[in-house]
N, C-alpha and C. Protein backbone atom coordinates (compact mmCIF):
# COMPACT_ATOMS: atom_id res chain seq x y z
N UNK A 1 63.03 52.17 133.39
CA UNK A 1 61.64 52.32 132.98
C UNK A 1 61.45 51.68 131.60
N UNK A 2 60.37 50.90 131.05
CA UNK A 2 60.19 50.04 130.37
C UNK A 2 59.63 50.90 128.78
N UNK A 3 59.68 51.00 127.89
CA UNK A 3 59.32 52.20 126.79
C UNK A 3 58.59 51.07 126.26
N UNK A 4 57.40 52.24 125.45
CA UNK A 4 56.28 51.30 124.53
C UNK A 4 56.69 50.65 123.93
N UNK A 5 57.54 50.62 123.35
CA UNK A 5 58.10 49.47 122.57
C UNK A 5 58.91 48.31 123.11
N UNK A 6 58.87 48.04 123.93
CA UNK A 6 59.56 47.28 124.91
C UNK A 6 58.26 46.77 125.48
N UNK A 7 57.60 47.30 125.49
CA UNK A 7 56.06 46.35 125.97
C UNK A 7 55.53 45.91 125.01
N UNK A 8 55.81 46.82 123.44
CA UNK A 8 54.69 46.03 122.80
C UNK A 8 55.52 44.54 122.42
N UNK A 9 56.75 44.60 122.50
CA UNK A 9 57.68 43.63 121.89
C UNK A 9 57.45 42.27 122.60
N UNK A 10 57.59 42.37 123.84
CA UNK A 10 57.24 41.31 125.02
C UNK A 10 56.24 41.32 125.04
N UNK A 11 54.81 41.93 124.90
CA UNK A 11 53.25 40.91 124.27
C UNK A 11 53.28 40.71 123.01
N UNK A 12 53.79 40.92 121.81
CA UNK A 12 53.94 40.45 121.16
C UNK A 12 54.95 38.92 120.69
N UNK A 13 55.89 38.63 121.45
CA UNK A 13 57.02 37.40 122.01
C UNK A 13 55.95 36.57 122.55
N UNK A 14 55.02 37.14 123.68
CA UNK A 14 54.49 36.39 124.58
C UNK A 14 53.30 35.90 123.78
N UNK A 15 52.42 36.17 122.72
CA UNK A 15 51.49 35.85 122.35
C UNK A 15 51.75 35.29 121.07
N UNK A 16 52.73 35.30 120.69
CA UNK A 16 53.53 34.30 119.71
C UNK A 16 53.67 32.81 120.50
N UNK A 17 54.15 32.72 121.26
CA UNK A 17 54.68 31.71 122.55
C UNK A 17 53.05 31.08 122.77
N UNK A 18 52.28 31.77 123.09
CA UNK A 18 50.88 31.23 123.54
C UNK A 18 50.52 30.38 121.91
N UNK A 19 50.53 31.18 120.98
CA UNK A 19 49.80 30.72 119.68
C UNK A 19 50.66 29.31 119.44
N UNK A 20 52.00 29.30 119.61
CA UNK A 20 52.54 28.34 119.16
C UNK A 20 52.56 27.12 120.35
N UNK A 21 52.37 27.06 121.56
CA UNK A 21 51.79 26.30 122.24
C UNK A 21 50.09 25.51 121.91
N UNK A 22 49.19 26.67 121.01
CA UNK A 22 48.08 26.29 121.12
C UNK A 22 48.28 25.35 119.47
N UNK A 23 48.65 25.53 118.67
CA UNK A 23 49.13 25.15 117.51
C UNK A 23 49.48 23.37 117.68
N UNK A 24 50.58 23.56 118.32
CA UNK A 24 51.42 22.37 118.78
C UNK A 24 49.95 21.25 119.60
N UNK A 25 49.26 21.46 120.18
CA UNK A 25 48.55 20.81 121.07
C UNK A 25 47.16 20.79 119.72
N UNK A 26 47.26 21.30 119.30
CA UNK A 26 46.10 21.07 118.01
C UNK A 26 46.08 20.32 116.97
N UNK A 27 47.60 20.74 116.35
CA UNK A 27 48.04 19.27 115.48
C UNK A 27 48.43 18.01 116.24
N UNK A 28 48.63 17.99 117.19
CA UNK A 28 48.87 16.66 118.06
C UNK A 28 47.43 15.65 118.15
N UNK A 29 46.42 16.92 118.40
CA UNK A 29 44.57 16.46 118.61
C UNK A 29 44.56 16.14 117.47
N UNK A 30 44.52 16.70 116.47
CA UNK A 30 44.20 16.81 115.44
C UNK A 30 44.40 15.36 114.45
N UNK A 31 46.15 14.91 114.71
CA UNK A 31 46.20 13.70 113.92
C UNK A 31 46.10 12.65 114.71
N UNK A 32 45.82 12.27 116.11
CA UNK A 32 45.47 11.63 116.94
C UNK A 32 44.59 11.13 116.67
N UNK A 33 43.17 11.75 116.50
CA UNK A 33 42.24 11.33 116.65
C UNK A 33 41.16 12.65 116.37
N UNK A 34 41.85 12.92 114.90
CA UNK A 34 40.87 13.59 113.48
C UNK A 34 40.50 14.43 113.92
N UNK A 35 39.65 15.69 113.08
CA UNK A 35 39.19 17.28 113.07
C UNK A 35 38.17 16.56 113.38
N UNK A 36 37.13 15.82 113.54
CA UNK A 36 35.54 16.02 113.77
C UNK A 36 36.10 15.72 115.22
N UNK A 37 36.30 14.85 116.01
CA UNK A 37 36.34 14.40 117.37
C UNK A 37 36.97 15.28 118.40
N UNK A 38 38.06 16.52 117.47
CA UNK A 38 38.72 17.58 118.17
C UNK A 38 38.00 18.84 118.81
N UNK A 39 38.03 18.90 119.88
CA UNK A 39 36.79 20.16 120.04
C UNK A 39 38.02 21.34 120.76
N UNK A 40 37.49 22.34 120.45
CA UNK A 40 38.54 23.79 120.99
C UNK A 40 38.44 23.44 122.43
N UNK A 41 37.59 23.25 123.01
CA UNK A 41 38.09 23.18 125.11
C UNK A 41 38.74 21.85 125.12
N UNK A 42 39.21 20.84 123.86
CA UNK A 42 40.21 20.38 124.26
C UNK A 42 41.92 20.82 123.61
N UNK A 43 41.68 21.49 122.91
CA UNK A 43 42.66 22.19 122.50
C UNK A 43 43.94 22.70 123.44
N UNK A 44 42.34 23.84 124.58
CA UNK A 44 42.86 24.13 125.19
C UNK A 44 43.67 23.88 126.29
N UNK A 45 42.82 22.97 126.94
CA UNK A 45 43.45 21.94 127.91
C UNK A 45 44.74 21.37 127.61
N UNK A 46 44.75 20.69 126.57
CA UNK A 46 46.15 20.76 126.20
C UNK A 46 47.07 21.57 126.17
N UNK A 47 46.84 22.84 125.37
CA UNK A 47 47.85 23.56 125.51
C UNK A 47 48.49 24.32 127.14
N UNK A 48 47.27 23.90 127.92
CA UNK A 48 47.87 24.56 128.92
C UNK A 48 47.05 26.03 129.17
N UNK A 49 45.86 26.90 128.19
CA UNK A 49 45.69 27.97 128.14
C UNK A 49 44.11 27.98 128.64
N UNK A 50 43.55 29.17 128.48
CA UNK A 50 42.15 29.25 128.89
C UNK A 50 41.40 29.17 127.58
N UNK A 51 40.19 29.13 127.53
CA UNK A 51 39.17 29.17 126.45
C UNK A 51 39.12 30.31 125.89
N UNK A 52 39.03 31.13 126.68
CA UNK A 52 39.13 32.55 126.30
C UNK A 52 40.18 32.99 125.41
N UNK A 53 41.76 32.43 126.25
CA UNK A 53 42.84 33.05 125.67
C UNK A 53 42.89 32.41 123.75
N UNK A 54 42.45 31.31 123.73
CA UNK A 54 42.17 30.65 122.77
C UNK A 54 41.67 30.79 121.68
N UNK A 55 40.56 31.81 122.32
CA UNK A 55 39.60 32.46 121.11
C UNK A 55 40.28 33.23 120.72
N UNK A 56 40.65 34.07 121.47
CA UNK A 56 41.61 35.18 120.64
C UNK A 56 42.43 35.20 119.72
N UNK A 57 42.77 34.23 120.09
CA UNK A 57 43.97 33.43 119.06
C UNK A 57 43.17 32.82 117.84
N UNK A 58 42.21 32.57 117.61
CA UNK A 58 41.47 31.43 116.78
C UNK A 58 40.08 31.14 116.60
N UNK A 59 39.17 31.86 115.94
CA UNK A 59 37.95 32.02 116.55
C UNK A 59 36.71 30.96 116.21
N UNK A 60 37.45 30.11 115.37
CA UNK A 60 36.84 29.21 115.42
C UNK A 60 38.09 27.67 114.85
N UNK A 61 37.16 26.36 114.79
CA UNK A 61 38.77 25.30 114.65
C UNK A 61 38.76 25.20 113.22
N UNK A 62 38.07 26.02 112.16
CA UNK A 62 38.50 26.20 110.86
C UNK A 62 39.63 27.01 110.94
N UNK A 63 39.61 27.91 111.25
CA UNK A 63 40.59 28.88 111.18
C UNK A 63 42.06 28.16 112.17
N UNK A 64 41.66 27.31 113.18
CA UNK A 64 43.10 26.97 114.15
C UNK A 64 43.49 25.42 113.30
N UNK A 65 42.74 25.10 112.44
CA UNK A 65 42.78 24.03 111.27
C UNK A 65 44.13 24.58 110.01
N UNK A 66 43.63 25.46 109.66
CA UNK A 66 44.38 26.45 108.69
C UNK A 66 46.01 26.54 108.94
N UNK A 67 45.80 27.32 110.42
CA UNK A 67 47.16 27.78 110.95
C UNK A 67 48.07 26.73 110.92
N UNK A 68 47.17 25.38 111.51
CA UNK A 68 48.05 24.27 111.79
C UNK A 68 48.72 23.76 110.79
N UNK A 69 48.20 23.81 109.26
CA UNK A 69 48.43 23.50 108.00
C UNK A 69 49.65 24.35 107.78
N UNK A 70 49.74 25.58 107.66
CA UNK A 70 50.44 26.49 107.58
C UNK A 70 51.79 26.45 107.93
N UNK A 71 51.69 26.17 109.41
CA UNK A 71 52.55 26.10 110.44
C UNK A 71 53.57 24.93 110.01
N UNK A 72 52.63 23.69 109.68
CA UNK A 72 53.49 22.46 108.92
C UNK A 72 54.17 22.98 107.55
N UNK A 73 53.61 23.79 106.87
CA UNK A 73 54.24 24.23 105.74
C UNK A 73 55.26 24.94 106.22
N UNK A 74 55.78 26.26 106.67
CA UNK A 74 56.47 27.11 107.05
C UNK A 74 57.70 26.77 107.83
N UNK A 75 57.20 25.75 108.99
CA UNK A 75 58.01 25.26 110.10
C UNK A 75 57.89 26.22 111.39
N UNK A 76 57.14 27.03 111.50
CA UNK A 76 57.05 27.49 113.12
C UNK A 76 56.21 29.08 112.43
N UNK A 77 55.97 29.25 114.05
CA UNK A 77 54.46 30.52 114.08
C UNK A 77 55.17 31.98 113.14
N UNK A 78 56.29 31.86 113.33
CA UNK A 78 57.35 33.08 112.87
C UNK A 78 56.58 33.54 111.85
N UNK A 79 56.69 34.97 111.96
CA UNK A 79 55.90 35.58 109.86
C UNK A 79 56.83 36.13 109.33
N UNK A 80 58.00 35.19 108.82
CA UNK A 80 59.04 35.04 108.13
C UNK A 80 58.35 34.07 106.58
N UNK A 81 57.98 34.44 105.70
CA UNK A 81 57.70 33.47 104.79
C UNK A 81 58.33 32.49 104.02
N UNK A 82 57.41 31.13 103.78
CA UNK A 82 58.40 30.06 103.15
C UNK A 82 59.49 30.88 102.41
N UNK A 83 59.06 31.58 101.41
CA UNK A 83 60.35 32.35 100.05
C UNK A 83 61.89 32.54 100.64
N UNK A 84 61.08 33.18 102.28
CA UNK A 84 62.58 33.91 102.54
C UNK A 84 62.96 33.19 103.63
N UNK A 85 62.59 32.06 104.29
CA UNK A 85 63.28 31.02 104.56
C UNK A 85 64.90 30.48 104.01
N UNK A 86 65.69 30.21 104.69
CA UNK A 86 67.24 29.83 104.22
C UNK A 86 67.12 29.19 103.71
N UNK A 87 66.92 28.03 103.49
CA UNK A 87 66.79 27.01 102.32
C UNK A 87 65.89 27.40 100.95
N UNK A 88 65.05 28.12 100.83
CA UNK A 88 64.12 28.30 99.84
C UNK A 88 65.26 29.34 98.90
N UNK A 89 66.00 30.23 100.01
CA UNK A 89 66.58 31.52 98.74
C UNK A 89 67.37 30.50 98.91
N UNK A 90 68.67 29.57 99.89
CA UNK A 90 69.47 28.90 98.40
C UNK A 90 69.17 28.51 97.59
N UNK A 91 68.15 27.70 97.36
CA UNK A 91 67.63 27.02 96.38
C UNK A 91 67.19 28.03 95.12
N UNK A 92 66.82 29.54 95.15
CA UNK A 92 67.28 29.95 94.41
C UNK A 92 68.63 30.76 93.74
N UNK A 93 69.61 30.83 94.47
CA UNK A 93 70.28 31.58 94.50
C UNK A 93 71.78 30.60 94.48
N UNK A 94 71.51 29.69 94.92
CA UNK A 94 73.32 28.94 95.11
C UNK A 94 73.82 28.93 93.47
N UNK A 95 75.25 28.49 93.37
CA UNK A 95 75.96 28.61 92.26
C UNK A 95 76.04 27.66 91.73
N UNK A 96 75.54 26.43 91.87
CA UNK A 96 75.18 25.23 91.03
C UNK A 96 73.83 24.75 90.59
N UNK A 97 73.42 23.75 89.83
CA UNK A 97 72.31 23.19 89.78
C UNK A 97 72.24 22.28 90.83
N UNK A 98 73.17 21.36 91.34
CA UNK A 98 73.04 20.96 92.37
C UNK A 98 73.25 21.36 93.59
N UNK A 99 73.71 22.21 94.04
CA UNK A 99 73.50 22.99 95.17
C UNK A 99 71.77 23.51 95.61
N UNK A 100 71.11 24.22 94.53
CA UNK A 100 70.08 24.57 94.56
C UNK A 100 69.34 23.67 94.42
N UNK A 101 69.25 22.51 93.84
CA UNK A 101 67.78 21.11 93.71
C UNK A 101 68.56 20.33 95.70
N UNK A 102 69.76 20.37 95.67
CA UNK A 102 70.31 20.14 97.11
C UNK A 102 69.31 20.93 98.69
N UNK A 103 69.30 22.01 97.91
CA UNK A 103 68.88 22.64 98.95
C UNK A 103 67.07 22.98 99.17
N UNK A 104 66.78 22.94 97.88
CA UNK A 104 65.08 22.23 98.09
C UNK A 104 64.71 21.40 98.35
N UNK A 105 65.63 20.57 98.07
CA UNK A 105 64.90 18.78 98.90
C UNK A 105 65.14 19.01 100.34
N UNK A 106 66.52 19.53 100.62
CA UNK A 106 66.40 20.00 102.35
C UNK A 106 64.95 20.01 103.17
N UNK A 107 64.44 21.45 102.27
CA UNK A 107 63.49 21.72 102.58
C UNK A 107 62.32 21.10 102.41
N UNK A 108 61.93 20.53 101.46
CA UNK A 108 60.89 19.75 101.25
C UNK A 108 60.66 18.76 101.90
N UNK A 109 61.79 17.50 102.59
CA UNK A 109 62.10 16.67 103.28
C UNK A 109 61.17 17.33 104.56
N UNK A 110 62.38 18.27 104.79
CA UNK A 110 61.62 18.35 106.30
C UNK A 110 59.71 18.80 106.39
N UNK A 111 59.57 19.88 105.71
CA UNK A 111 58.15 20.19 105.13
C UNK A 111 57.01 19.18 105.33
N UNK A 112 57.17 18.45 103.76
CA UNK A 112 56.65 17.36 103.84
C UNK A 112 56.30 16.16 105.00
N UNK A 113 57.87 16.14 105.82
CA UNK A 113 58.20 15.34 106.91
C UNK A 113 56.86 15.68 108.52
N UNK A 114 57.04 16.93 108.50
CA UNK A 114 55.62 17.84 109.27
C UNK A 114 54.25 17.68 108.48
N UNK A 115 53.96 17.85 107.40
CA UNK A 115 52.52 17.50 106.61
C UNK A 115 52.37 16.39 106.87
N UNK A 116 53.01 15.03 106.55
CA UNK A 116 52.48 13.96 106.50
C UNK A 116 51.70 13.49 107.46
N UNK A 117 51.47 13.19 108.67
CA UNK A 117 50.84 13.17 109.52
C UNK A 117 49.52 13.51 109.60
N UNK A 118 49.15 15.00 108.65
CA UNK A 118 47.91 15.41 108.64
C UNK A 118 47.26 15.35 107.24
N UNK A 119 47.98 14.15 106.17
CA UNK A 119 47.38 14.64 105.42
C UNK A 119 45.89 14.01 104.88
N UNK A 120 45.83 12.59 105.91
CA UNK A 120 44.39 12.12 106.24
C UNK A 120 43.28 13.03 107.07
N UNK A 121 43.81 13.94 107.71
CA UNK A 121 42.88 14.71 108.20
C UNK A 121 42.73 15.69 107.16
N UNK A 122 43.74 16.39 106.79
CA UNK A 122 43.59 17.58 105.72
C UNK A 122 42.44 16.95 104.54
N UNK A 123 42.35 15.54 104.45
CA UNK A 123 41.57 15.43 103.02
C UNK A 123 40.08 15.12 104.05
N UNK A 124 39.99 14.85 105.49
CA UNK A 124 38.46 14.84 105.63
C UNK A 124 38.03 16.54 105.94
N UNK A 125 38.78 17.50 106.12
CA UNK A 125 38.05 19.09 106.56
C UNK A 125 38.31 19.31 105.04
N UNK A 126 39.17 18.71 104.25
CA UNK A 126 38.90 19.63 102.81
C UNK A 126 37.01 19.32 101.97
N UNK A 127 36.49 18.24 102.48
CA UNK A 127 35.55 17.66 102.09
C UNK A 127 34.51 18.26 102.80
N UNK A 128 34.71 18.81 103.68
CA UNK A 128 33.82 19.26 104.41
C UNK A 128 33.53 21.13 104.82
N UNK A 129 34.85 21.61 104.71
CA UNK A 129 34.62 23.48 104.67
C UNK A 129 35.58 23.47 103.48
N UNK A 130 34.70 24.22 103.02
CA UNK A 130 35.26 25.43 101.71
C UNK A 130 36.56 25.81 102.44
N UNK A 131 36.27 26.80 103.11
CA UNK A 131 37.40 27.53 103.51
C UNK A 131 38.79 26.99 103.37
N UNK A 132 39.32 25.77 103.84
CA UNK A 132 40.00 24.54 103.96
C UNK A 132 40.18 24.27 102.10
N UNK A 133 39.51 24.02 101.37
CA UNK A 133 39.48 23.47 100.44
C UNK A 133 39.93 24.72 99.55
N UNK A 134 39.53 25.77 100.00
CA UNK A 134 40.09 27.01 99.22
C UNK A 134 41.76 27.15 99.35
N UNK A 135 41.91 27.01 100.68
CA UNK A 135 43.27 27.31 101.35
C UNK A 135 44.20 25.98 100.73
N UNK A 136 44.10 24.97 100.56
CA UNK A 136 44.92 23.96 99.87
C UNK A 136 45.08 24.24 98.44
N UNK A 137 44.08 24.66 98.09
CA UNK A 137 44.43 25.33 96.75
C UNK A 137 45.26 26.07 96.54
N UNK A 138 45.25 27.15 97.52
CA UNK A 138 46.26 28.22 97.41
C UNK A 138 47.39 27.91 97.27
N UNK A 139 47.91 27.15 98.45
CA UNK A 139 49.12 26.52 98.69
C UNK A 139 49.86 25.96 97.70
N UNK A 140 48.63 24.95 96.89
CA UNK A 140 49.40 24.01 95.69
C UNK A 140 49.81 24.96 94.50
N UNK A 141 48.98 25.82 94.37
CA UNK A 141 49.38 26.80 93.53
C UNK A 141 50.51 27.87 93.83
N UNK A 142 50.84 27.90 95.19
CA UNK A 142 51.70 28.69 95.01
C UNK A 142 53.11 27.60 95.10
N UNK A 143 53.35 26.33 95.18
CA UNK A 143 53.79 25.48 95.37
C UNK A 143 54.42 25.64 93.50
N UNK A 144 53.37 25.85 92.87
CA UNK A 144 53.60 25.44 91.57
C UNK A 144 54.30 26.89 90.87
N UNK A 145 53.80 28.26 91.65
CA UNK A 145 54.50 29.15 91.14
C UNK A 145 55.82 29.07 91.66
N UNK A 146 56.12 28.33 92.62
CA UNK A 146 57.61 28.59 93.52
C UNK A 146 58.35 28.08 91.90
N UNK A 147 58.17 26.48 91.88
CA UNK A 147 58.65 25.93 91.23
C UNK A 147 58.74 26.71 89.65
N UNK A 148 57.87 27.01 89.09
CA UNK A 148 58.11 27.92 87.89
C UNK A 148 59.10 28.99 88.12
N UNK A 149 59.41 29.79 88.53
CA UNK A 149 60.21 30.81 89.16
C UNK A 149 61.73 29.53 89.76
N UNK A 150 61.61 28.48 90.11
CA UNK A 150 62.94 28.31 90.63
C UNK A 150 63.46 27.55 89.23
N UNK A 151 62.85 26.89 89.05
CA UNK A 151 63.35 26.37 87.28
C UNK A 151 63.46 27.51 85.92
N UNK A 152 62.68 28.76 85.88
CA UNK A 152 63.46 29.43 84.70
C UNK A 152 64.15 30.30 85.43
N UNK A 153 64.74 30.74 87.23
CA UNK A 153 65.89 30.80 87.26
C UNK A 153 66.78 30.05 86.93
N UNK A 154 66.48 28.90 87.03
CA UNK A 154 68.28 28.09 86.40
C UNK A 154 67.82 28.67 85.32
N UNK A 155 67.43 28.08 84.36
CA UNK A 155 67.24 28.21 83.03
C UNK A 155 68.08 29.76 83.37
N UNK A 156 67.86 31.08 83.45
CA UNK A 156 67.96 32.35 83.31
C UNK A 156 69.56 32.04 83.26
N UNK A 157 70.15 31.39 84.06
CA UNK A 157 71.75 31.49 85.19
C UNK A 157 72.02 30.29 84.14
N UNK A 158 71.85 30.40 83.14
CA UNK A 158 72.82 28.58 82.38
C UNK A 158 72.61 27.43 83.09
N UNK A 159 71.88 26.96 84.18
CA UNK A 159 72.19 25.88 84.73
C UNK A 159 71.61 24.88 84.03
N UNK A 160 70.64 25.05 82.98
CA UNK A 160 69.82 23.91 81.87
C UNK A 160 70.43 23.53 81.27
N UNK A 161 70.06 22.44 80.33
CA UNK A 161 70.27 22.31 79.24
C UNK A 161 69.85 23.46 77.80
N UNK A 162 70.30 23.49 77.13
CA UNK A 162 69.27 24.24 76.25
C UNK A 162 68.00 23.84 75.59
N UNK A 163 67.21 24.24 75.58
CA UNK A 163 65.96 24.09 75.08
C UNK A 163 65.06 23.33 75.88
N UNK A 164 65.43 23.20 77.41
CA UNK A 164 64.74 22.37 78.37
C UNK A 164 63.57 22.69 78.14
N UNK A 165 62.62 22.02 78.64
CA UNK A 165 61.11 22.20 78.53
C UNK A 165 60.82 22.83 80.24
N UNK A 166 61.02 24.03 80.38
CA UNK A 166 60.98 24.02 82.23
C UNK A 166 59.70 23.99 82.45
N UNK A 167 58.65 24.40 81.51
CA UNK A 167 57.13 24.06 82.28
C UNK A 167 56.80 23.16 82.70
N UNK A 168 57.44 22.13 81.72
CA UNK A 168 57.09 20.22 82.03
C UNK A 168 57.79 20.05 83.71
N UNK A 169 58.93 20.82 83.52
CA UNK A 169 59.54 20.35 84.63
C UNK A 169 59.18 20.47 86.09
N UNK A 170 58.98 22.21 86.07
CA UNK A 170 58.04 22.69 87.02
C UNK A 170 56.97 21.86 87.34
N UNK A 171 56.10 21.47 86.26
CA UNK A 171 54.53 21.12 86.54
C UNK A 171 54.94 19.43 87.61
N UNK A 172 56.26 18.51 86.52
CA UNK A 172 56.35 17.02 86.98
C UNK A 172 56.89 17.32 88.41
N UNK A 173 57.78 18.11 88.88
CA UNK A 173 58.05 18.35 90.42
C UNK A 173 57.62 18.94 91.22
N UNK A 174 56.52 19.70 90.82
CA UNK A 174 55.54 20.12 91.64
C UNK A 174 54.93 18.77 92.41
N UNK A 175 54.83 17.61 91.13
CA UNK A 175 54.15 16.53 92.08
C UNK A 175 54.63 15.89 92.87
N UNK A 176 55.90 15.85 92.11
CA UNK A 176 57.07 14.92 92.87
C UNK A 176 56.89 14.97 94.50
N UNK A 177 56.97 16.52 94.70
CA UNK A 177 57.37 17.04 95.76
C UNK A 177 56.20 17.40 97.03
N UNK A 178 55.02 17.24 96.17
CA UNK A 178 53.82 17.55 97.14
C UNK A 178 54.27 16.50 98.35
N UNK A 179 53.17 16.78 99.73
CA UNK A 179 53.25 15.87 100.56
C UNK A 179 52.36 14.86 100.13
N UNK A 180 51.30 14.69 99.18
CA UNK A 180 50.61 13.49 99.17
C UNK A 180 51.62 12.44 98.38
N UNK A 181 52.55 12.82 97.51
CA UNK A 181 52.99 11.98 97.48
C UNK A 181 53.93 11.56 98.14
N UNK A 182 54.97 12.30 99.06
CA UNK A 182 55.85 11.81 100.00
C UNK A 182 55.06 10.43 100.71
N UNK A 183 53.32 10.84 101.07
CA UNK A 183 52.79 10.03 101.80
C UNK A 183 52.78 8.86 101.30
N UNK A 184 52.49 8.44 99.98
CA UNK A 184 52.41 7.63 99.19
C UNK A 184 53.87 6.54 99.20
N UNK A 185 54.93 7.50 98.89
CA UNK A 185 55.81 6.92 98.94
C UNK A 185 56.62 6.05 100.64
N UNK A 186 56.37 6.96 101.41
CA UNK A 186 56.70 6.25 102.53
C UNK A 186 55.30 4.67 102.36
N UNK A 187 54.24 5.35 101.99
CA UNK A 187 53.77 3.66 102.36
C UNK A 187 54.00 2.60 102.02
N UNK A 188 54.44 3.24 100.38
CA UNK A 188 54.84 2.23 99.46
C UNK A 188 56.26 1.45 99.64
N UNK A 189 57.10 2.21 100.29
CA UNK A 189 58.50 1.50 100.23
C UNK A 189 59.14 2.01 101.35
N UNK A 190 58.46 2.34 102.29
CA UNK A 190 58.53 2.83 104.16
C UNK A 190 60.18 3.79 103.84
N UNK A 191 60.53 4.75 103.22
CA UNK A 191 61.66 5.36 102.86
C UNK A 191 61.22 6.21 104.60
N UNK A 192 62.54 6.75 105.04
CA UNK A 192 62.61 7.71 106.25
C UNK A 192 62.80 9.18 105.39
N UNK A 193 63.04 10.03 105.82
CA UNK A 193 62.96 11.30 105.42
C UNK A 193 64.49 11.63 105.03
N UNK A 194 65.36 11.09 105.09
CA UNK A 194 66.54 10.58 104.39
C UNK A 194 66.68 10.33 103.05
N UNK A 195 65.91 8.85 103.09
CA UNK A 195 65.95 8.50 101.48
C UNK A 195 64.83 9.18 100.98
N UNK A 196 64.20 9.70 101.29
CA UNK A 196 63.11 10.61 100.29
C UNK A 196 64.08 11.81 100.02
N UNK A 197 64.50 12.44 100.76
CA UNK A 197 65.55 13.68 100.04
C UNK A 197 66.57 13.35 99.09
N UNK A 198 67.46 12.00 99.39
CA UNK A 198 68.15 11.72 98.17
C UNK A 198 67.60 11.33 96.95
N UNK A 199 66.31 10.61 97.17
CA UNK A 199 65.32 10.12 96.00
C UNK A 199 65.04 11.82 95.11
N UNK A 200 64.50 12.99 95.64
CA UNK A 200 64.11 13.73 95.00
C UNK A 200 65.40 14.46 94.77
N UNK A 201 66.37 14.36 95.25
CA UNK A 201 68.12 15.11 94.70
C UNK A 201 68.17 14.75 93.25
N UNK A 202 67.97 13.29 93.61
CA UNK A 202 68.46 12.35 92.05
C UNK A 202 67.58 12.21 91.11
N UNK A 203 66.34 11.97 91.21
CA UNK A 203 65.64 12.61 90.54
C UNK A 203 65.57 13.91 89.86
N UNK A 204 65.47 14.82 90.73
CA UNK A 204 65.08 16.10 89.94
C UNK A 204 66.48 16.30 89.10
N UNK A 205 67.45 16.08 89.47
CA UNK A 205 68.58 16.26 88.41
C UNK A 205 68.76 15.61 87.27
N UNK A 206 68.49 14.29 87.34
CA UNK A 206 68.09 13.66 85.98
C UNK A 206 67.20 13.83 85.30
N UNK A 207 66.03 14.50 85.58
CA UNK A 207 64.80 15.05 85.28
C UNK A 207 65.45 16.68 84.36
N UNK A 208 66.36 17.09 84.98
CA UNK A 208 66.72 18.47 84.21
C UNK A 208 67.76 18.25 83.27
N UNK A 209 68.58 17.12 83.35
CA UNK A 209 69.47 16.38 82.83
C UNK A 209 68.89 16.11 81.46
N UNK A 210 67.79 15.63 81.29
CA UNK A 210 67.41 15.04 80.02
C UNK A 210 67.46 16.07 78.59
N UNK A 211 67.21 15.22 77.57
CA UNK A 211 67.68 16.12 76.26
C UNK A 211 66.02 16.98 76.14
């Protein structure tokens, strides 16, 4: 016999599974052929689901706009947050300076590697709903608190120099690391998601390196 919790677990699995099907078929619409031309009954169709089941999930394509953003940030529907993601705590926590700038570019690589794609669409819905334009904000800012918090941990753990300037540092790799400029940089010098992680390894260490 099956106990409530055993049911709620399997609709909860199962409607994870649906969201991340509808997700996947949204950012696909989405950088295909842009947020204005994307309409939710094709969403759905894609994903395979009903209109209905859809709404539930998303009640309007600001909000299934959002998720999709999200989703590229995070790496999947899971509500496991970036912080406590494996790569994010090594990156605070490993026993080197390079182990930890090692293990954020990991992450950023791949991150970034998922944003890029949308980030011509992300700048036409930021122009157009608040909501969107609020929510990128958030992000960059918390982008910028990660980074404050992962630089005066080294600093805290000896891994600086002394008297580093970590705000400068924080603030200059915050940019480094955004996806607009990953975007930038692949156009500029077509790097794969390879040499952009060694580019920001070597960088950010010479960057903390300095007097």
């Amino acid at each position: 016999m099956t106990s409530d919790s055993g049911v709620g677990v399997h609709y909860a699995r199962r409607r994870q599974r649906t969201e991340a099907r509808i997700v996947t078929a949204a950012t696909e619409l989405f950088t295909n052929q842009g947020y204005a031309a994307t309409s939710l009954r094709e969403v759905a169709q894609r994903a395979g689901v009903s209109e209905r089941s859809l709404y539930q999930h998303f009640a309007t394509k600001v909000v299934l706009f959002q998720r999709v953003v999200e989703v590229g940030i995070v790496g999947d529907v899971g509500a496991e947050p970036m912080t406590e993601r494996p790569w994010s705590r090594a990156a605070v926590t490993a026993p080197t300076l390079a182990d930890r700038v090692e293990a954020f570019a990991d992450g950023v690589a791949e991150m970034t590697g998922r944003l890029e794609p949308l980030m011509a669409v992300n700048a036409e819905v930021e122009n157009s709903e608040p909501a969107v334009r609020e929510s990128a904000g958030h992000w960059r800012r918390a982008t910028l608190d990660y980074l404050y918090a992962f630089w005066h941990g080294a600093a805290r753990d000896g891994l600086l120099p002394p008297d580093t300037d970590v705000e400068w540092l924080a603030a200059t790799t915050a940019v480094l690391s955004a996806a607009e400029s990953r975007l930038l940089i692949s156009r500029t010098f077509g790097w794969d998601a390879e040499r952009y992680r060694q580019w920001l390894v070597r960088t950010w260490l010479e960057l903390a390196a300095r007097p």
